[in-house]
PDB file of N, CA and C in Angstrom:
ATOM      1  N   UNK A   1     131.853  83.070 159.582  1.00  0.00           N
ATOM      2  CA  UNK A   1     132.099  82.402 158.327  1.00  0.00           C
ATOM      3  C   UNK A   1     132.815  83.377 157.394  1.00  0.00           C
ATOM      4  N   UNK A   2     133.678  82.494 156.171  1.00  0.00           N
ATOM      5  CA  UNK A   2     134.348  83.569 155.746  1.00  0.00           C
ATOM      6  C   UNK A   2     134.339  82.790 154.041  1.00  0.00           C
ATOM      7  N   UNK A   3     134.441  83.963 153.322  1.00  0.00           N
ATOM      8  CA  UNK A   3     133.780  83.747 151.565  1.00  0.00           C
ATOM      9  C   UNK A   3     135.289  82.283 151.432  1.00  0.00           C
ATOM     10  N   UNK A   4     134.652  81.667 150.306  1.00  0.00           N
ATOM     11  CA  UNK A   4     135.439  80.614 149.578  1.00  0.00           C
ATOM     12  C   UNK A   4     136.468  81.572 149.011  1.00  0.00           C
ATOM     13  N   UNK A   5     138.264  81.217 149.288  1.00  0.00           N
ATOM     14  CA  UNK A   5     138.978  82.178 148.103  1.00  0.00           C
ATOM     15  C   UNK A   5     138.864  80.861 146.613  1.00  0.00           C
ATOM     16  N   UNK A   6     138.661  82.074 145.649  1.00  0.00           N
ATOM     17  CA  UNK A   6     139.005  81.123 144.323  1.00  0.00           C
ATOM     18  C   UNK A   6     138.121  79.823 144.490  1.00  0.00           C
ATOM     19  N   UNK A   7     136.650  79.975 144.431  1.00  0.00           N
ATOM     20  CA  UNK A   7     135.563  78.968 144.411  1.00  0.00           C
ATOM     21  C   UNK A   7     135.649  78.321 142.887  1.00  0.00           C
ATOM     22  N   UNK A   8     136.244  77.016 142.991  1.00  0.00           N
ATOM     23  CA  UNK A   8     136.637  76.201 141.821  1.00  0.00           C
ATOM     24  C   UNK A   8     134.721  75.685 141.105  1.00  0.00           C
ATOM     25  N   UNK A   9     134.031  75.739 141.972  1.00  0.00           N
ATOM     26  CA  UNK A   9     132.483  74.856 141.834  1.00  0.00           C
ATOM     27  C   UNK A   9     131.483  75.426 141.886  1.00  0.00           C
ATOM     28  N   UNK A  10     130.499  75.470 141.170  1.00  0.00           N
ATOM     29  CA  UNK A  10     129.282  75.990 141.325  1.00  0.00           C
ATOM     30  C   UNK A  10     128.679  75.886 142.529  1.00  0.00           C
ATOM     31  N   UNK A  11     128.914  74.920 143.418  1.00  0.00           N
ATOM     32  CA  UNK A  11     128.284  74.958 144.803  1.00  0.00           C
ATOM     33  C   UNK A  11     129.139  75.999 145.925  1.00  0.00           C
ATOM     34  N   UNK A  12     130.333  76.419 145.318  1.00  0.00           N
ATOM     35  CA  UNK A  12     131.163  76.927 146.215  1.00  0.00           C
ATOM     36  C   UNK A  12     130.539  78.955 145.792  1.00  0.00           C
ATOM     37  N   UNK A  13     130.598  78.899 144.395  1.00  0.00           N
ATOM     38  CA  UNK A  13     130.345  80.008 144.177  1.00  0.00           C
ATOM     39  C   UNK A  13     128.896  80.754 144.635  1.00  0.00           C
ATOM     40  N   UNK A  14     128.018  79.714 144.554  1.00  0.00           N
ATOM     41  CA  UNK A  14     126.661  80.266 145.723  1.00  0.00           C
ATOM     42  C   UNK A  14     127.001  80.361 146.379  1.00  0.00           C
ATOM     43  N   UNK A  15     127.684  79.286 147.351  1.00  0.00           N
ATOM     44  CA  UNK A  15     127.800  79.672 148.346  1.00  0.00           C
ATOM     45  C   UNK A  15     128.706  81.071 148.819  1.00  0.00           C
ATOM     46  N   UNK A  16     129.905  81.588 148.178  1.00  0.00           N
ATOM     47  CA  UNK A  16     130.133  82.867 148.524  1.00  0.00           C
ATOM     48  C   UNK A  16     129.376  84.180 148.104  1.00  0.00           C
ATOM     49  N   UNK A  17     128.353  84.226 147.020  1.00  0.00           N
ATOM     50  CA  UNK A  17     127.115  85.016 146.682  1.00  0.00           C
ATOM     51  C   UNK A  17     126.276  84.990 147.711  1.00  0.00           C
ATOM     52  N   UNK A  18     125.631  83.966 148.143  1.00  0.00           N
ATOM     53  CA  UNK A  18     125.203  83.754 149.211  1.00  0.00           C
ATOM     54  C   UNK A  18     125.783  84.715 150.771  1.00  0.00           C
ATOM     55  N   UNK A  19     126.433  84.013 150.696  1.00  0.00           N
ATOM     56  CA  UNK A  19     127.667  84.604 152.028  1.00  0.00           C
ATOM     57  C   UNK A  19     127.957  86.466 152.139  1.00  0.00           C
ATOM     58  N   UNK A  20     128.387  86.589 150.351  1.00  0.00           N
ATOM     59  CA  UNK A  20     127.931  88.467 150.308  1.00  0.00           C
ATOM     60  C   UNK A  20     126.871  88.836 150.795  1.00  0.00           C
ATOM     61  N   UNK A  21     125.669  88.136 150.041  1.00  0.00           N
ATOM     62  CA  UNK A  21     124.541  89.192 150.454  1.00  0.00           C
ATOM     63  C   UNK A  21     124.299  88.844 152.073  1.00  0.00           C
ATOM     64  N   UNK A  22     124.264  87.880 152.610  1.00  0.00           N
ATOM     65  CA  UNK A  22     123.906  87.943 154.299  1.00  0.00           C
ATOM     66  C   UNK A  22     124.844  88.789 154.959  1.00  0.00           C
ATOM     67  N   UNK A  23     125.924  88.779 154.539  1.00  0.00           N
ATOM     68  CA  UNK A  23     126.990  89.520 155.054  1.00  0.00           C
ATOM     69  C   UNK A  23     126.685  91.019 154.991  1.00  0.00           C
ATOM     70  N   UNK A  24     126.049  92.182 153.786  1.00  0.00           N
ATOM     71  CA  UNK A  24     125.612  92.700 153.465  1.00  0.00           C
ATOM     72  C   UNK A  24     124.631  93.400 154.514  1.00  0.00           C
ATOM     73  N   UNK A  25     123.465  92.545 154.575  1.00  0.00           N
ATOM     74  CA  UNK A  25     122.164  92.492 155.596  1.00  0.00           C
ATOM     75  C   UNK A  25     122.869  93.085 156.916  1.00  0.00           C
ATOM     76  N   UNK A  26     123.973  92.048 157.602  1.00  0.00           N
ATOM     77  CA  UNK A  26     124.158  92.399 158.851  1.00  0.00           C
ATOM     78  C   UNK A  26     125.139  93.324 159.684  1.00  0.00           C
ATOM     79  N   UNK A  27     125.967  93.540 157.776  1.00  0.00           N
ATOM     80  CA  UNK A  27     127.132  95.105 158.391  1.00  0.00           C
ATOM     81  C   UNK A  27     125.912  96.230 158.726  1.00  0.00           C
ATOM     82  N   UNK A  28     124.758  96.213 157.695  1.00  0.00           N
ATOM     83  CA  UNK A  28     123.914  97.257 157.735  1.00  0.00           C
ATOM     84  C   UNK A  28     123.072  97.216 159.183  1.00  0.00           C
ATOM     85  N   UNK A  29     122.531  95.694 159.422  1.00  0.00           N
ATOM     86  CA  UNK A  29     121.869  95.886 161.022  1.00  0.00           C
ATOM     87  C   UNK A  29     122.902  96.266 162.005  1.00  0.00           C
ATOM     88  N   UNK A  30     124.444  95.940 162.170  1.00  0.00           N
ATOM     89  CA  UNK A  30     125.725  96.417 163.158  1.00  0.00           C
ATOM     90  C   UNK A  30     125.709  97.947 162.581  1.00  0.00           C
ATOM     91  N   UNK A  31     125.574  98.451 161.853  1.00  0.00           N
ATOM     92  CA  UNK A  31     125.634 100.123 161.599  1.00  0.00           C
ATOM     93  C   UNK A  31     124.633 100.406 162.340  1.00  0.00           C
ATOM     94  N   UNK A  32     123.265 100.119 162.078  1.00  0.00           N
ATOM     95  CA  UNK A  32     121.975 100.807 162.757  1.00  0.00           C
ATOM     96  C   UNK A  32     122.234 100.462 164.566  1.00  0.00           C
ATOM     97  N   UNK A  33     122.572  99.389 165.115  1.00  0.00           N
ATOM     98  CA  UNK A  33     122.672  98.861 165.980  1.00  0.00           C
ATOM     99  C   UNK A  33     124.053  99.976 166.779  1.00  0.00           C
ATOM    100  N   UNK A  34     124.725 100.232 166.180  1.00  0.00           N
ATOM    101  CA  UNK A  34     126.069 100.988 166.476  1.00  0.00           C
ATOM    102  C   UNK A  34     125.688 102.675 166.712  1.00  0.00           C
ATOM    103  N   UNK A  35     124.596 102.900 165.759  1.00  0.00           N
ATOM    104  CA  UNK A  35     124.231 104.214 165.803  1.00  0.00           C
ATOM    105  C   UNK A  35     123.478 104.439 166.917  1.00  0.00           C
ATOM    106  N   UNK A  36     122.612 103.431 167.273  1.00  0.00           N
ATOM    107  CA  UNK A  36     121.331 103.914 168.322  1.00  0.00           C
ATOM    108  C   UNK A  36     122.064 102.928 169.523  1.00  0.00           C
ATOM    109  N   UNK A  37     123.279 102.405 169.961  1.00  0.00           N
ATOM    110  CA  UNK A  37     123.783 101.974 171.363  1.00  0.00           C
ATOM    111  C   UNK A  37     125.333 102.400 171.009  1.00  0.00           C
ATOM    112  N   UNK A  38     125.417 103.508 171.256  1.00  0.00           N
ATOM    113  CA  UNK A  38     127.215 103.903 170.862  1.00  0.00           C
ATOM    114  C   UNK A  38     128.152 103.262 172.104  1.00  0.00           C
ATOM    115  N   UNK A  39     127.445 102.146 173.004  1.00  0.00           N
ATOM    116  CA  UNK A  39     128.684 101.303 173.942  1.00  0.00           C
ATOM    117  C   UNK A  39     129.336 100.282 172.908  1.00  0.00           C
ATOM    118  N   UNK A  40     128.704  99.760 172.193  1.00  0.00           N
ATOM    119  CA  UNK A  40     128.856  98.815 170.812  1.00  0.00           C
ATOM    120  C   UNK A  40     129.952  99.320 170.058  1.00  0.00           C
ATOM    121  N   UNK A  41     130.187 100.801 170.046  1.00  0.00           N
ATOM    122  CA  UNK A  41     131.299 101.603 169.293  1.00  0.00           C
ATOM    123  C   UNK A  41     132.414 101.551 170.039  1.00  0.00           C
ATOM    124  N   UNK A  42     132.504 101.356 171.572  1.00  0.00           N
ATOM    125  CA  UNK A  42     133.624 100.787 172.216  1.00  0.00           C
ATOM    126  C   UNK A  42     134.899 100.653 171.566  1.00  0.00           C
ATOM    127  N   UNK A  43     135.846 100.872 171.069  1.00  0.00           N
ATOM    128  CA  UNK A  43     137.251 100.282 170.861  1.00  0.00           C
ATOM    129  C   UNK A  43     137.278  99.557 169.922  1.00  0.00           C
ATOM    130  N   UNK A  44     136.284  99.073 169.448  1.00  0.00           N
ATOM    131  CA  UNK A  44     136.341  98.300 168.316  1.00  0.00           C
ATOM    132  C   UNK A  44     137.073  96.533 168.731  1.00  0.00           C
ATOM    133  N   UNK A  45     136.909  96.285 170.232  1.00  0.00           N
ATOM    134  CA  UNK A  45     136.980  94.787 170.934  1.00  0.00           C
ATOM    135  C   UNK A  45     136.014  94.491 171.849  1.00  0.00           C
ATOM    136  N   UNK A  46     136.270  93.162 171.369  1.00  0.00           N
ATOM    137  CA  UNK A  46     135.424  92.112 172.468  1.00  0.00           C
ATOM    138  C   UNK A  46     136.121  92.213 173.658  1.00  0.00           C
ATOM    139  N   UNK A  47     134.988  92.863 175.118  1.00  0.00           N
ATOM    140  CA  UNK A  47     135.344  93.323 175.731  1.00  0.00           C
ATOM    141  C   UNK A  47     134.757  92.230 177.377  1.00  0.00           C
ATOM    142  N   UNK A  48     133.916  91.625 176.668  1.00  0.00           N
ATOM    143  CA  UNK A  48     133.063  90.137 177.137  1.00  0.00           C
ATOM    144  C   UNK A  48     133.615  88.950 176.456  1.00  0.00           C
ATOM    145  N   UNK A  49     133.270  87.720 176.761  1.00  0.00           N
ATOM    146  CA  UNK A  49     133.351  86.307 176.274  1.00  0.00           C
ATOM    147  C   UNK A  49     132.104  86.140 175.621  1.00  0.00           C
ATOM    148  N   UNK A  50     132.495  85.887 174.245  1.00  0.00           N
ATOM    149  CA  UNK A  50     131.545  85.435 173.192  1.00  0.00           C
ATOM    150  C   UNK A  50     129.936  85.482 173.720  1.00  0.00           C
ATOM    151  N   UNK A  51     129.970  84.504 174.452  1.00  0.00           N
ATOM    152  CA  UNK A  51     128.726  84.134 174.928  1.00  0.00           C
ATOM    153  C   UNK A  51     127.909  85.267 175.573  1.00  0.00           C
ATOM    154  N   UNK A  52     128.520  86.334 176.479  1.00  0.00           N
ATOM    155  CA  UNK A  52     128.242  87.575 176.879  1.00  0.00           C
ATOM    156  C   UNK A  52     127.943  88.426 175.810  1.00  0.00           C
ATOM    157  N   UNK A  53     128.724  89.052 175.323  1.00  0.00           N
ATOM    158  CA  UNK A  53     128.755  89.796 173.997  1.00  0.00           C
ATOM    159  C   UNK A  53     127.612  89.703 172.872  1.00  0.00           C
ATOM    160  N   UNK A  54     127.349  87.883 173.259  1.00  0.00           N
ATOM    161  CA  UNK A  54     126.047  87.922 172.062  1.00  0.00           C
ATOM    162  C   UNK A  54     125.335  88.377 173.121  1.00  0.00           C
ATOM    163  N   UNK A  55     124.755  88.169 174.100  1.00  0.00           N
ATOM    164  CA  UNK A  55     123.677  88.384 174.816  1.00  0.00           C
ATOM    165  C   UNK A  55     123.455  89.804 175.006  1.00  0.00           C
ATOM    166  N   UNK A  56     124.504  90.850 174.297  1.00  0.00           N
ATOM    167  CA  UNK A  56     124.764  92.309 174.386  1.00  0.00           C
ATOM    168  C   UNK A  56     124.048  92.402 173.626  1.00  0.00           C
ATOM    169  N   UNK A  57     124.266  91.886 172.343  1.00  0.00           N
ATOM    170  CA  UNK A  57     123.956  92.680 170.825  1.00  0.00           C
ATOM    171  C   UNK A  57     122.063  91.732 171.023  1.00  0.00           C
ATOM    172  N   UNK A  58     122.081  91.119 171.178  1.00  0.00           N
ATOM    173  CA  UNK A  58     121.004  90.559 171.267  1.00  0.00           C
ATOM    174  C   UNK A  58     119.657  91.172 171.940  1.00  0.00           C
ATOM    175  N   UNK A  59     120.794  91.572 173.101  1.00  0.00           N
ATOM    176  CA  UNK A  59     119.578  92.754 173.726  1.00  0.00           C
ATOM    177  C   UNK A  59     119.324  93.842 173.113  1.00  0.00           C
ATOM    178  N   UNK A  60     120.269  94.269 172.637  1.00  0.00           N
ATOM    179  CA  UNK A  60     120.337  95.530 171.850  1.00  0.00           C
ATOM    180  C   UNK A  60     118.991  95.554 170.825  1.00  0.00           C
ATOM    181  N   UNK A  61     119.554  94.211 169.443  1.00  0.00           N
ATOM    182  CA  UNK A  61     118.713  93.907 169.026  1.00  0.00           C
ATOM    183  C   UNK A  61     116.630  94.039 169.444  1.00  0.00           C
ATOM    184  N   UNK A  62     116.742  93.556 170.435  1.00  0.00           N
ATOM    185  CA  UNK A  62     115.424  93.402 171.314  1.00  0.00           C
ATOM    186  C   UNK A  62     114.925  94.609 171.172  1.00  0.00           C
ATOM    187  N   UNK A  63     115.735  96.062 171.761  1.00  0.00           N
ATOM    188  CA  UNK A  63     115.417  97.259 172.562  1.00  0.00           C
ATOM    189  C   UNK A  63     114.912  97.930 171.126  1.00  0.00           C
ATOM    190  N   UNK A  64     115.909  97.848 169.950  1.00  0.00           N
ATOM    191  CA  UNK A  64     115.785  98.101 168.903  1.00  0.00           C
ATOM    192  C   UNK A  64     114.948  98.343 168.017  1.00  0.00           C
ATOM    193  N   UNK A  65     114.351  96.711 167.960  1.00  0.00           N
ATOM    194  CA  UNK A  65     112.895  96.535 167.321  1.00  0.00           C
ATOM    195  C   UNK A  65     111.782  96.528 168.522  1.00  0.00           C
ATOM    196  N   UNK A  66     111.880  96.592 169.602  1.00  0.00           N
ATOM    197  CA  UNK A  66     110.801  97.879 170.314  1.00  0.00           C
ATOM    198  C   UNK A  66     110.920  99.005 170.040  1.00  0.00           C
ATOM    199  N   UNK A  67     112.113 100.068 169.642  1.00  0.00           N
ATOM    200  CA  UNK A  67     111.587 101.393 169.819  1.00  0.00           C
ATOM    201  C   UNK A  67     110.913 101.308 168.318  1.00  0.00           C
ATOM    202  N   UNK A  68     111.349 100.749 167.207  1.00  0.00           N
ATOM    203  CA  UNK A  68     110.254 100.279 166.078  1.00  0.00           C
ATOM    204  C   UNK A  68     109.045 100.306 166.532  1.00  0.00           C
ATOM    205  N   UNK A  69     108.841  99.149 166.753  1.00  0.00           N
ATOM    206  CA  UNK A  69     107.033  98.554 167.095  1.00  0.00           C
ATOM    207  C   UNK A  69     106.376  99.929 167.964  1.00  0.00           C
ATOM    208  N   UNK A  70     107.010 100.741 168.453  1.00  0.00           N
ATOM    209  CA  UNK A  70     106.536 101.914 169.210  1.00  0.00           C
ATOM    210  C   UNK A  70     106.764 103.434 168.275  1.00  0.00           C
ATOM    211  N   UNK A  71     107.423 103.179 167.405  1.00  0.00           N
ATOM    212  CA  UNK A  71     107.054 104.295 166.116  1.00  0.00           C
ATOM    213  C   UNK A  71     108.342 105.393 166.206  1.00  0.00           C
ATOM    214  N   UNK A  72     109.438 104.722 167.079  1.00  0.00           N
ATOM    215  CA  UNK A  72     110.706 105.346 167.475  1.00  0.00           C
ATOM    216  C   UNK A  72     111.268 105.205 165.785  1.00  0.00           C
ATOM    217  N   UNK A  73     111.476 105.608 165.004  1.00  0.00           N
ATOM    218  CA  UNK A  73     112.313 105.139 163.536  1.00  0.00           C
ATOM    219  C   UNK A  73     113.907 106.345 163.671  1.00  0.00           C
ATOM    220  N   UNK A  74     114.221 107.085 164.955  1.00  0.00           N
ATOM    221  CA  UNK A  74     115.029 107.694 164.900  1.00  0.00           C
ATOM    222  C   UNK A  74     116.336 107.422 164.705  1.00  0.00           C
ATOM    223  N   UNK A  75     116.905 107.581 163.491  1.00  0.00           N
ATOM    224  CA  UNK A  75     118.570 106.880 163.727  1.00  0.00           C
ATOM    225  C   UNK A  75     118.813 105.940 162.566  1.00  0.00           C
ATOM    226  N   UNK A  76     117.836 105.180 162.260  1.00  0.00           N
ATOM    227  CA  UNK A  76     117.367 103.968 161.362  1.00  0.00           C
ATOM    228  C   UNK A  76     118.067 104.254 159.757  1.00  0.00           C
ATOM    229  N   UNK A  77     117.586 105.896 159.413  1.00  0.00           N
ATOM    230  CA  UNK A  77     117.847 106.035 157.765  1.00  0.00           C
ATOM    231  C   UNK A  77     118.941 106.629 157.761  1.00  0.00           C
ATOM    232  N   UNK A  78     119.488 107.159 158.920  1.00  0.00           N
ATOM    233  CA  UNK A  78     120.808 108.444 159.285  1.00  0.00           C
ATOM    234  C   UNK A  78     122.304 107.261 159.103  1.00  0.00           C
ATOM    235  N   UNK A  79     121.647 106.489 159.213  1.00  0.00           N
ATOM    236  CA  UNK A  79     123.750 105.701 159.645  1.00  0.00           C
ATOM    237  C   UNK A  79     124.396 105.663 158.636  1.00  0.00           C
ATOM    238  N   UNK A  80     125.249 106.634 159.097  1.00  0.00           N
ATOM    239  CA  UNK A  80     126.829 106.974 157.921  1.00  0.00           C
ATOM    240  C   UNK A  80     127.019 105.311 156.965  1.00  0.00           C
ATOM    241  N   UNK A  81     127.545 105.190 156.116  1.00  0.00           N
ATOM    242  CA  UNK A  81     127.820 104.440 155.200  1.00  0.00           C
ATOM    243  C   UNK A  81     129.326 103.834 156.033  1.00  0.00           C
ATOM    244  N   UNK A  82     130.266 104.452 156.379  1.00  0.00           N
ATOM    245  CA  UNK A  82     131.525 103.965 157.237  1.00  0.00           C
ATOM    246  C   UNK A  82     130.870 103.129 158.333  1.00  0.00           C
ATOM    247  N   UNK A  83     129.694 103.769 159.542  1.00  0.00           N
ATOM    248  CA  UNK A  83     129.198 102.456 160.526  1.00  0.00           C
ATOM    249  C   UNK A  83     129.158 101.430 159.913  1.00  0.00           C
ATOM    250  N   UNK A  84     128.756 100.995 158.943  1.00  0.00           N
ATOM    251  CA  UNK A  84     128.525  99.684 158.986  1.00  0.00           C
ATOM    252  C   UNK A  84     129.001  98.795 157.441  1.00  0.00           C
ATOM    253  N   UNK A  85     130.062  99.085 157.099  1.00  0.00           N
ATOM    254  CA  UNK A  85     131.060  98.450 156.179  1.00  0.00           C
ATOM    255  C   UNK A  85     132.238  98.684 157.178  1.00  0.00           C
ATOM    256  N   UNK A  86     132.709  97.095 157.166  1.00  0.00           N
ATOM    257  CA  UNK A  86     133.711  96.241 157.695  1.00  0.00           C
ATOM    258  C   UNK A  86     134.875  96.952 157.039  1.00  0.00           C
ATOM    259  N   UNK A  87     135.880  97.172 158.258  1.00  0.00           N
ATOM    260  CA  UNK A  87     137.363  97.324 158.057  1.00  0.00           C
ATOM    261  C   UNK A  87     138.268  96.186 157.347  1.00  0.00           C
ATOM    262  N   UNK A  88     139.146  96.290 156.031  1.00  0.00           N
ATOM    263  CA  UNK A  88     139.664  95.268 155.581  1.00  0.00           C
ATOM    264  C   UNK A  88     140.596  94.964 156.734  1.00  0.00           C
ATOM    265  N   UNK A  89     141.474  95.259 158.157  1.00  0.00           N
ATOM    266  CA  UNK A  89     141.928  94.683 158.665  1.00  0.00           C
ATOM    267  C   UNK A  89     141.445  93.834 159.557  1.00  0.00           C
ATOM    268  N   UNK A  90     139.746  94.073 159.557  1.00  0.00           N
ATOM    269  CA  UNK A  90     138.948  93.431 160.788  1.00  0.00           C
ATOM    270  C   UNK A  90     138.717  91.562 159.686  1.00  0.00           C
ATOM    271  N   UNK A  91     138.568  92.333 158.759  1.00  0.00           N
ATOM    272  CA  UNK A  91     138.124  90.825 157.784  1.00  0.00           C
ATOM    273  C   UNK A  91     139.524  89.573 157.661  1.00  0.00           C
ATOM    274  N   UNK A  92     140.758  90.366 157.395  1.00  0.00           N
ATOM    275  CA  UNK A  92     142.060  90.103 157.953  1.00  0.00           C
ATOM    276  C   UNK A  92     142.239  89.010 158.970  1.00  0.00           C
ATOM    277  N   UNK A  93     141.730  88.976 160.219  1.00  0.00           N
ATOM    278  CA  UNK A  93     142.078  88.761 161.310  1.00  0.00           C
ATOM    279  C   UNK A  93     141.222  87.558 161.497  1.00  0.00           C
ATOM    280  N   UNK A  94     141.571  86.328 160.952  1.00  0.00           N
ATOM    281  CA  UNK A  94     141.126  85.354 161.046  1.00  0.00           C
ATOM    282  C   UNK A  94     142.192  84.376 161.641  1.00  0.00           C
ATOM    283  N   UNK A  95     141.153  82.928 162.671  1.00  0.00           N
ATOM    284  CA  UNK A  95     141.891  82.510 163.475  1.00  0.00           C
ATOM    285  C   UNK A  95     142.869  81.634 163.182  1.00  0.00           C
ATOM    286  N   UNK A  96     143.907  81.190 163.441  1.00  0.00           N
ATOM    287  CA  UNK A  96     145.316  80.133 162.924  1.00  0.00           C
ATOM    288  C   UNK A  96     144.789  78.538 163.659  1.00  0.00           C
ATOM    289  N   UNK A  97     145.633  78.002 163.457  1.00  0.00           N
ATOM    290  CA  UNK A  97     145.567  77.077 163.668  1.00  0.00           C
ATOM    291  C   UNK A  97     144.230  75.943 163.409  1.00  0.00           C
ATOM    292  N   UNK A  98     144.053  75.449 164.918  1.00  0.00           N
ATOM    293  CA  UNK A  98     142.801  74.671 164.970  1.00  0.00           C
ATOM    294  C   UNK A  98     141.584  75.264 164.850  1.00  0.00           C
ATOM    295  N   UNK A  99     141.698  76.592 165.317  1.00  0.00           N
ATOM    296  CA  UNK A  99     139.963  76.983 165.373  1.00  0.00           C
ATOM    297  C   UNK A  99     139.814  76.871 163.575  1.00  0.00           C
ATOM    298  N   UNK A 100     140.416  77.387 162.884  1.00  0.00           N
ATOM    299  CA  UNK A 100     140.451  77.889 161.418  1.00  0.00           C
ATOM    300  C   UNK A 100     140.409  76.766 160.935  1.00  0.00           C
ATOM    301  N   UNK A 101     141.200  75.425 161.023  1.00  0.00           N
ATOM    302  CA  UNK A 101     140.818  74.049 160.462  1.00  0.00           C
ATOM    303  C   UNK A 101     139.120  73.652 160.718  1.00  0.00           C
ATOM    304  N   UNK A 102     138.699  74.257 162.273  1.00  0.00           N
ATOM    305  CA  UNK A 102     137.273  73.325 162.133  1.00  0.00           C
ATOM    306  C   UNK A 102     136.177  74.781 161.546  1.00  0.00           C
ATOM    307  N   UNK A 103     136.966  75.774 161.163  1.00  0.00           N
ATOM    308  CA  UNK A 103     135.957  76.434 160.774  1.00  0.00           C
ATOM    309  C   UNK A 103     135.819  75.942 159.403  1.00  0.00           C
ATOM    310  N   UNK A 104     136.805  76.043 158.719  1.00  0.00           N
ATOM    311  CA  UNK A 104     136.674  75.540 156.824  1.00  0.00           C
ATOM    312  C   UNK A 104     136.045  74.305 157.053  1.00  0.00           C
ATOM    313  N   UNK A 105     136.025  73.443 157.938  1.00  0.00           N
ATOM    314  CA  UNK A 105     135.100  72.191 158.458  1.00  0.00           C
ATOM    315  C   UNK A 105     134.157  72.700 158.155  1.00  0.00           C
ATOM    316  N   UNK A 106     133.227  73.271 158.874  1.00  0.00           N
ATOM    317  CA  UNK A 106     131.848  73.789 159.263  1.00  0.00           C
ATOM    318  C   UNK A 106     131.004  74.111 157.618  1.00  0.00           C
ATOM    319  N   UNK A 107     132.347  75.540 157.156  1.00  0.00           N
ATOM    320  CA  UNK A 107     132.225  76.131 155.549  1.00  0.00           C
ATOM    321  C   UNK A 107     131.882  74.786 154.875  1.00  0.00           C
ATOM    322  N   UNK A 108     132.760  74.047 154.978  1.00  0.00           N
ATOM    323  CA  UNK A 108     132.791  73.084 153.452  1.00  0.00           C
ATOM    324  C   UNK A 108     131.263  71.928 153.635  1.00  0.00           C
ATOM    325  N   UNK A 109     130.476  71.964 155.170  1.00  0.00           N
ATOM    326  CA  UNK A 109     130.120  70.743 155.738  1.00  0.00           C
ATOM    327  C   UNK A 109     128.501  71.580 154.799  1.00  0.00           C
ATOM    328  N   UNK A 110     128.454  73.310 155.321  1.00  0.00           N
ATOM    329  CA  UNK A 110     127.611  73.662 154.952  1.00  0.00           C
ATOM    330  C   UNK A 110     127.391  74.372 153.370  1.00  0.00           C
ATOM    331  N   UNK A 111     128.811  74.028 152.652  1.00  0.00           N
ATOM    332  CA  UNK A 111     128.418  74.518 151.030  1.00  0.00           C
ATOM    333  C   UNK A 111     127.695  73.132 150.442  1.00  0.00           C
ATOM    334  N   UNK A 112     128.500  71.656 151.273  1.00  0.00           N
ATOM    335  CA  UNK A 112     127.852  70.039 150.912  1.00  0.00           C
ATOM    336  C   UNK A 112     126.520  70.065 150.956  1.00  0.00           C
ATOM    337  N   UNK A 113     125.877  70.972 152.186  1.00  0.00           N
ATOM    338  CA  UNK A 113     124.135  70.444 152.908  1.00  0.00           C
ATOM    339  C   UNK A 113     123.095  71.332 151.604  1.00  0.00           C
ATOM    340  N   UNK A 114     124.017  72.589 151.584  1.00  0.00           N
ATOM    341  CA  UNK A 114     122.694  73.696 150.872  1.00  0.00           C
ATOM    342  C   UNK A 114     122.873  74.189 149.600  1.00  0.00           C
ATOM    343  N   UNK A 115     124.515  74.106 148.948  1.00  0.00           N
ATOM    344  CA  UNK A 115     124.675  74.735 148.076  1.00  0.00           C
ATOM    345  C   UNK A 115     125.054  73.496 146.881  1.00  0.00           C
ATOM    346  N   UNK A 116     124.829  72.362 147.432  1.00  0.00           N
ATOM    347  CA  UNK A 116     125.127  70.778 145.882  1.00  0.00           C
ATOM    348  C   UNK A 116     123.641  70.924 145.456  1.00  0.00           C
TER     349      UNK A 116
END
């Protein structure tokens, strides 16, 4: 998902406040996540099909909050401020055409459901 440009509406403008702070949350879990599995630091591409790739980070995720629950906190408070704030050319690189029509679909379907 990607912020409203120039949110004309109060439902639009939560919704990109909204959209910061989650966005926020999960550069910081991809930093911690990047620090303690440096295959994730890879090239900076999807190197799997979507569906793979989640099932990467997902595991990751998993291994993660076990070495937590087991009192591992190594790595957690250390991650550089650069891991995990987004490159403005990565934010850039959004899709043309059709995918990008049904994504502002999706945006506009979900500023209607949560943010009127």
């Amino acid at each position: 998902m990607t912020p409203i440009t120039a949110p004309d509406t109060d439902a639009k403008r939560a919704y990109n406040i909204a959209h910061r702070s989650v966005r926020n949350v999960i550069e910081r879990l991809n930093g911690v996540l990047k620090t303690r599995f440096r295959c994730l630091l890879k090239h900076r591409v999807l190197h799997y099909s979507p569906p793979v790739a989640a099932k990467i980070v997902n595991s990751c995720a998993v291994l993660h909050n076990m070495c937590i629950l087991h009192g591992d906190q190594a790595l957690i408070d250390d991650v550089p401020e650069d891991e995990y704030v987004q490159d403005e050319h990565d934010q850039q690189q959004l899709q043309n055409g059709h995918e990008r029509y049904q994504g502002e679909q999706v945006r506009t379907r979900i500023v209607r459901m949560y943010f009127n």
